[in-house]
Protein backbone atom coordinates (compact mmCIF):
# COMPACT_ATOMS: atom_id res chain seq x y z
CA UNK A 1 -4.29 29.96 -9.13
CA UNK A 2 -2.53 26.81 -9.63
CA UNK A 3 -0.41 24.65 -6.86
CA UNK A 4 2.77 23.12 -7.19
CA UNK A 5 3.17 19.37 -6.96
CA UNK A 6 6.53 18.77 -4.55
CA UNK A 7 8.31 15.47 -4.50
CA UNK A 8 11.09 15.22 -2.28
CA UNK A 9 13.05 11.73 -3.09
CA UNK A 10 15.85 10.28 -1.01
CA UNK A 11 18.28 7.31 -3.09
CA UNK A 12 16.12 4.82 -0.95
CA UNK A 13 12.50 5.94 -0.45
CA UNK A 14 10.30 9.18 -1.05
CA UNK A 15 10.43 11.63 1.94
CA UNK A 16 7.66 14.13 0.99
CA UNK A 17 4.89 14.68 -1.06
CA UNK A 18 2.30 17.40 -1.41
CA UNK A 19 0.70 20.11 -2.62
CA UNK A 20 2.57 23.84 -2.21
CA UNK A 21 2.24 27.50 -2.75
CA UNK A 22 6.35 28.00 -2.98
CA UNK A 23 9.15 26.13 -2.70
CA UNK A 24 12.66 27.80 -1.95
CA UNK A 25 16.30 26.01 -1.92
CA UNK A 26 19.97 27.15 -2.58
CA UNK A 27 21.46 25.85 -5.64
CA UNK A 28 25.39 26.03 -7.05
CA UNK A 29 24.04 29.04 -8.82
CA UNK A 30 22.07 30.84 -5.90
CA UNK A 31 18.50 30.95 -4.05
CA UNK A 32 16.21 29.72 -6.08
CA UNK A 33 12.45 30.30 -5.54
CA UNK A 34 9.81 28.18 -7.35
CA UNK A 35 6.07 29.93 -7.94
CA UNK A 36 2.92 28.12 -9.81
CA UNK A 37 3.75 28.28 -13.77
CA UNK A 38 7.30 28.78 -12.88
CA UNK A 39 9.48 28.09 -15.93
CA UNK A 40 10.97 24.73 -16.56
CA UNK A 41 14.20 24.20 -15.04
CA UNK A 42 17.05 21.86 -13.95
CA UNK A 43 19.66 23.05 -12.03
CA UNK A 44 22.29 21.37 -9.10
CA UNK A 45 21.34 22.16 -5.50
CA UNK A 46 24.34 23.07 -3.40
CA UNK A 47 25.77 20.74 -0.63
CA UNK A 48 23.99 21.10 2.49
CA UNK A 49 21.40 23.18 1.09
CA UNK A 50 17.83 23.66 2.84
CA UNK A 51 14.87 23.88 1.22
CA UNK A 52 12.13 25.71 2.45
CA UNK A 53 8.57 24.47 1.56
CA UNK A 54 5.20 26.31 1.78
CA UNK A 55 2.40 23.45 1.72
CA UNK A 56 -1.30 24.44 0.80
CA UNK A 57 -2.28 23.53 3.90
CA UNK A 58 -0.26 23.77 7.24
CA UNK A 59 3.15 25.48 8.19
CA UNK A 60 6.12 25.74 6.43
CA UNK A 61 8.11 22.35 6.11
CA UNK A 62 12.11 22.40 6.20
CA UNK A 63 14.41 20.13 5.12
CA UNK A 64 17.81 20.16 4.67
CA UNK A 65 19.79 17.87 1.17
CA UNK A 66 23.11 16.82 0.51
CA UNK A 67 23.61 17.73 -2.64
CA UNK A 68 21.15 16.54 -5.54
CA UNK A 69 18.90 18.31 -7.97
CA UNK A 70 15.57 20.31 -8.50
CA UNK A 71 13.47 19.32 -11.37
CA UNK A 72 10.74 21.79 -12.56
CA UNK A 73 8.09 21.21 -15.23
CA UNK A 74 4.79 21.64 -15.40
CA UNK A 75 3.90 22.69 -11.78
CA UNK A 76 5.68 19.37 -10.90
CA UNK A 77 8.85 20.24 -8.49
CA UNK A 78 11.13 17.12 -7.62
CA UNK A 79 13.51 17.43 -5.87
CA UNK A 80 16.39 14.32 -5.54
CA UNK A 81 19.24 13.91 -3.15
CA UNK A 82 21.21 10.82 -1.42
CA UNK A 83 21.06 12.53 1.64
CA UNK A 84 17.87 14.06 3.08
CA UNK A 85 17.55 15.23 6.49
CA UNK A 86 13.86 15.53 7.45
CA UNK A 87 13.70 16.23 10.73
CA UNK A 88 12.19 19.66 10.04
CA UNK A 89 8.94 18.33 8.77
CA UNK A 90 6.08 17.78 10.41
CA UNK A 91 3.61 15.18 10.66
C-alpha cells in the first residue's frame, strides 16, 4: 500500500513534513479525509480549521490553520496557510 507525502507550509517557512497513512482537515465544503491514491483535489480549508495527521510512524500529529488550502495529487498532500499553529506536534 502506498503512503502519502504531507507538506504542511506556513507564508514564512515549512512546518511539517512526512510520510502518512491519512490526513483529515475541515474545509469550506466539509471534513475532508485524504487516503493513499486519493483523487486529485483542490479545495479551501475553513478558518481555524485542524487538521488531523496520521504519520507512518508515531502518534497522530495536530495542527490547527488559519485559513489556506489542501493540494492533492499524486499521493503528494500540501497543505498552505499564513497562519499555522503547531503546537500539537510532536518532536
Amino acid at each position: 500500500m502506498s503512503n502519502l507525502n504531507v507538506q504542511l507550509v506556513a507564508a514564512d517557512r515549512k512546518v511539517w513534513e512526512g510520510e502518512a497513512k491519512a490526513l483529515y482537515a475541515r474545509t469550506v465544503e466539509g471534513e475532508l479525509g485524504i487516503l493513499p491514491d486519493h483523487t486529485p483535489l483542490l479545495s479551501v480549508l475553513a478558518e481555524s480549521a485542524e487538521v488531523r495527521i496520521d504519520p507512518v510512524n508515531g502518534s497522530r500529529q495536530v495542527v490547527t490553520v488559519g485559513g489556506g488550502f489542501i493540494s492533492v495529487d499524486h499521493n503528494t498532500v500540501t497543505v498552505v496557510s499564513d497562519v499555522i499553529d503547531a503546537s500539537g506536534l510532536s518532536a
